[in-house]
C-alpha atoms as a PDB file:
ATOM      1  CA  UNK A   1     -17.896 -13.501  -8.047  1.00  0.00           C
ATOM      2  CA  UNK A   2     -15.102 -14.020 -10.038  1.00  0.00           C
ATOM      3  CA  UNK A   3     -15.588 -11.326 -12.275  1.00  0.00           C
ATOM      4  CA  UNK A   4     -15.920  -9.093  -9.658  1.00  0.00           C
ATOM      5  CA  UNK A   5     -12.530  -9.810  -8.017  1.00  0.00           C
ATOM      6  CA  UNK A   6     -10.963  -9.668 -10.944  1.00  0.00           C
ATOM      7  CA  UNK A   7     -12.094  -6.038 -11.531  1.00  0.00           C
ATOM      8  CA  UNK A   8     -11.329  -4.906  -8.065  1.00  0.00           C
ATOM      9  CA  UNK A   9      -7.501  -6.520  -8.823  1.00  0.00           C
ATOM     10  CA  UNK A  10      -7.921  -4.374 -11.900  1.00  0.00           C
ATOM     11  CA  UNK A  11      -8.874  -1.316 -10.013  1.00  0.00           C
ATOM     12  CA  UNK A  12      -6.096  -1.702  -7.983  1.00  0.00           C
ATOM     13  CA  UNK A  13      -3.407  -2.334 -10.436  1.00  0.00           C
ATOM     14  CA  UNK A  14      -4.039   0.583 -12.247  1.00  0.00           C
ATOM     15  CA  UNK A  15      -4.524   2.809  -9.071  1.00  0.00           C
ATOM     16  CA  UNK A  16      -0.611   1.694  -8.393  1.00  0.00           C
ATOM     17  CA  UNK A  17       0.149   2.002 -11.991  1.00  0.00           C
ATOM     18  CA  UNK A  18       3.955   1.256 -12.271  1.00  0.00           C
ATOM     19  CA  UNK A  19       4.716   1.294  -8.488  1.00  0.00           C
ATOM     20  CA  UNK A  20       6.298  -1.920  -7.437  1.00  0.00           C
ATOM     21  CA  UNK A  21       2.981  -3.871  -6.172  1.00  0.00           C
ATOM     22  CA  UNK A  22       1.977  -7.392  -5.370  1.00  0.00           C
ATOM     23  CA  UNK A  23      -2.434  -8.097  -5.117  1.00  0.00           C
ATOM     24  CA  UNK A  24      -3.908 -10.684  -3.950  1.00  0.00           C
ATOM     25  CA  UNK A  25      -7.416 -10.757  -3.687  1.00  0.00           C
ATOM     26  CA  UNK A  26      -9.854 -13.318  -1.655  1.00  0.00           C
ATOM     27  CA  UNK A  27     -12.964 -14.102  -0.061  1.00  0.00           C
ATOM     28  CA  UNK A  28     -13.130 -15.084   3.785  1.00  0.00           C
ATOM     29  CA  UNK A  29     -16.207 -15.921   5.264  1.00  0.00           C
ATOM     30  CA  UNK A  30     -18.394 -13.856   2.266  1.00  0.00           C
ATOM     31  CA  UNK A  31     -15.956 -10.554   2.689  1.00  0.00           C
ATOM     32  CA  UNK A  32     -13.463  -9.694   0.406  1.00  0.00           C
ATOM     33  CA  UNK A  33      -9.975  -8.763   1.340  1.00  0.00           C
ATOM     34  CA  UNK A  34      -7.339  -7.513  -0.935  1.00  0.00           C
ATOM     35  CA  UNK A  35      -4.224  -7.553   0.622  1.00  0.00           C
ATOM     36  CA  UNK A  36      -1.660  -5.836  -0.745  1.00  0.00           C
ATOM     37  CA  UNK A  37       1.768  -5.072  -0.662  1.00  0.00           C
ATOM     38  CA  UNK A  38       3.455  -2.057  -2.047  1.00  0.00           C
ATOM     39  CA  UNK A  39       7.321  -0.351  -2.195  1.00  0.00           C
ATOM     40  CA  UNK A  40       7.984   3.289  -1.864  1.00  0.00           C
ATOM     41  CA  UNK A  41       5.238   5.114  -3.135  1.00  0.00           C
ATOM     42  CA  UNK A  42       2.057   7.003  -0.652  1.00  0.00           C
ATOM     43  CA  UNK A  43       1.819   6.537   3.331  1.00  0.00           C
ATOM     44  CA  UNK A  44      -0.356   3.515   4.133  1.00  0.00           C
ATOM     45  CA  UNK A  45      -3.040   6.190   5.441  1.00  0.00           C
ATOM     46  CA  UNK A  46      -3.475   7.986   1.953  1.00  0.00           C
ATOM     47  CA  UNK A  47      -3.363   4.642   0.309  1.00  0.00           C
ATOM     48  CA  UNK A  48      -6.060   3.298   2.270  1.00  0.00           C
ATOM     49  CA  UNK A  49      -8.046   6.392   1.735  1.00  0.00           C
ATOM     50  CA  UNK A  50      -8.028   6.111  -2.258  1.00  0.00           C
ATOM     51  CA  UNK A  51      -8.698   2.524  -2.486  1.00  0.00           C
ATOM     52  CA  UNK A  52     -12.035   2.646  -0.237  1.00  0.00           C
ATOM     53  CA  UNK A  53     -12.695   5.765  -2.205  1.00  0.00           C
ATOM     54  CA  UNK A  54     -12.332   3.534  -5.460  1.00  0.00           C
ATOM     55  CA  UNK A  55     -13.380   0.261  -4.239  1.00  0.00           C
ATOM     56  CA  UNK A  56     -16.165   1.736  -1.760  1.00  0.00           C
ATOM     57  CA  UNK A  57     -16.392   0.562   1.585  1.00  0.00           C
ATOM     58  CA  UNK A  58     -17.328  -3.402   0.900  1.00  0.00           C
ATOM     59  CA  UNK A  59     -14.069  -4.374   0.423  1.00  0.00           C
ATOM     60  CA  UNK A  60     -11.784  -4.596   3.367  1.00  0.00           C
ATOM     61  CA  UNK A  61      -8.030  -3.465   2.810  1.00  0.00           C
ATOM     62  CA  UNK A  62      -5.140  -5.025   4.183  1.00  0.00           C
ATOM     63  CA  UNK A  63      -1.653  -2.699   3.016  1.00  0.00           C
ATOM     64  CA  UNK A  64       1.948  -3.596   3.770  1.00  0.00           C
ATOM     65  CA  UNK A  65       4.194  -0.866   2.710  1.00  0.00           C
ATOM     66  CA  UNK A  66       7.602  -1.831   1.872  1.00  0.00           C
ATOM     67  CA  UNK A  67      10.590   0.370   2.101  1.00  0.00           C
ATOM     68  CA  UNK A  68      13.458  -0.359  -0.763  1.00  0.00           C
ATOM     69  CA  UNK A  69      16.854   0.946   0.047  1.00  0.00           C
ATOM     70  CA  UNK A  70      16.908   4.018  -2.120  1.00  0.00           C
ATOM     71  CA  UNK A  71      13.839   5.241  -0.245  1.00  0.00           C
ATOM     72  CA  UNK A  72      15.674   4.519   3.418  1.00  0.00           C
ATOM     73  CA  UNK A  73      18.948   6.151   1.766  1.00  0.00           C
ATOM     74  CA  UNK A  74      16.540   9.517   0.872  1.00  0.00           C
ATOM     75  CA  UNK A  75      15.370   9.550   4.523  1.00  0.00           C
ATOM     76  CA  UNK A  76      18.689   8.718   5.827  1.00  0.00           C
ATOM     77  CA  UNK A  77      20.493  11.626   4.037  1.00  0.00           C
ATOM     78  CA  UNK A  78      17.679  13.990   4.446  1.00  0.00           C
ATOM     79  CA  UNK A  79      17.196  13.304   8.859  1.00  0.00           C
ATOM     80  CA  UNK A  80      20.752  12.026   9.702  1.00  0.00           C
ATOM     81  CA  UNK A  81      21.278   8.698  11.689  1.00  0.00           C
ATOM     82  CA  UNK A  82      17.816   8.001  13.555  1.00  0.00           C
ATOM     83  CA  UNK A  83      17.174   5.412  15.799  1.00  0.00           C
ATOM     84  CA  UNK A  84      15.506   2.541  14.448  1.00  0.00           C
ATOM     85  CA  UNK A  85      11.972   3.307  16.192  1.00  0.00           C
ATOM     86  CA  UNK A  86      12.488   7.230  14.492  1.00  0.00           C
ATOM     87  CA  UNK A  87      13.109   5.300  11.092  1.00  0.00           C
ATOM     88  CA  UNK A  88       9.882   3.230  11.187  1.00  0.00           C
ATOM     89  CA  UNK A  89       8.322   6.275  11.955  1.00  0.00           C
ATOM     90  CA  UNK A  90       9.503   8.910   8.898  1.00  0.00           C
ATOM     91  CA  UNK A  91       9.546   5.854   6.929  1.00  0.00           C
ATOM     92  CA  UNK A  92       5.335   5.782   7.567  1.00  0.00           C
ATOM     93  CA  UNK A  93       5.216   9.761   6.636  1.00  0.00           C
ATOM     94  CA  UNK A  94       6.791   9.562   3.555  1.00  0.00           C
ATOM     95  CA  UNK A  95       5.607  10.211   0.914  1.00  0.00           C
ATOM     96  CA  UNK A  96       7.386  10.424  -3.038  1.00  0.00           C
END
């Protein structure tokens, strides 16, 4: 079993390459989970899309996508002052 995680983690690591990433990878009542965390980089969607493409569909996925401030600056300058709700939201859709 151990193997196995650690070549999903694998999987995953190189599927984020250099994007700013945090894995962790466990087992909860005989189903794994890899939860990870991510900054800037594809909309949770498409994310979740290529990893159960990669990983197939035993593994369940949980993403947090984090925004850094260079990436709220980009959507800042290119949609003027939003309200915070209308931030969340372009902040979903973007993509790099």
């Amino acid at each position: 079993m151990k193997t196995n995680l650690k070549s999903i983690k694998d999987q995953i690591h190189k599927y984020f390459g250099e994007v700013k990433h945090r894995v962790h990878i466990f087992t909860y009542r005989q189903v794994e989970i890899a939860d990870i965390e991510y900054e800037d980089f594809r909309s949770e969607k498409h994310v979740e899309e290529d990893l159960k493409k990669i990983l197939g569909e035993g593994i369940q996925v949980c993403l947090k996508r984090e925004c850094s401030n260079t990436m709220e600056q980009h959507i800042l300058h290119a949609y003027g002052p939003v309200s915070p709700i209308r931030l969340h939201q372009l902040i979903e859709e973007y993509e790099e």
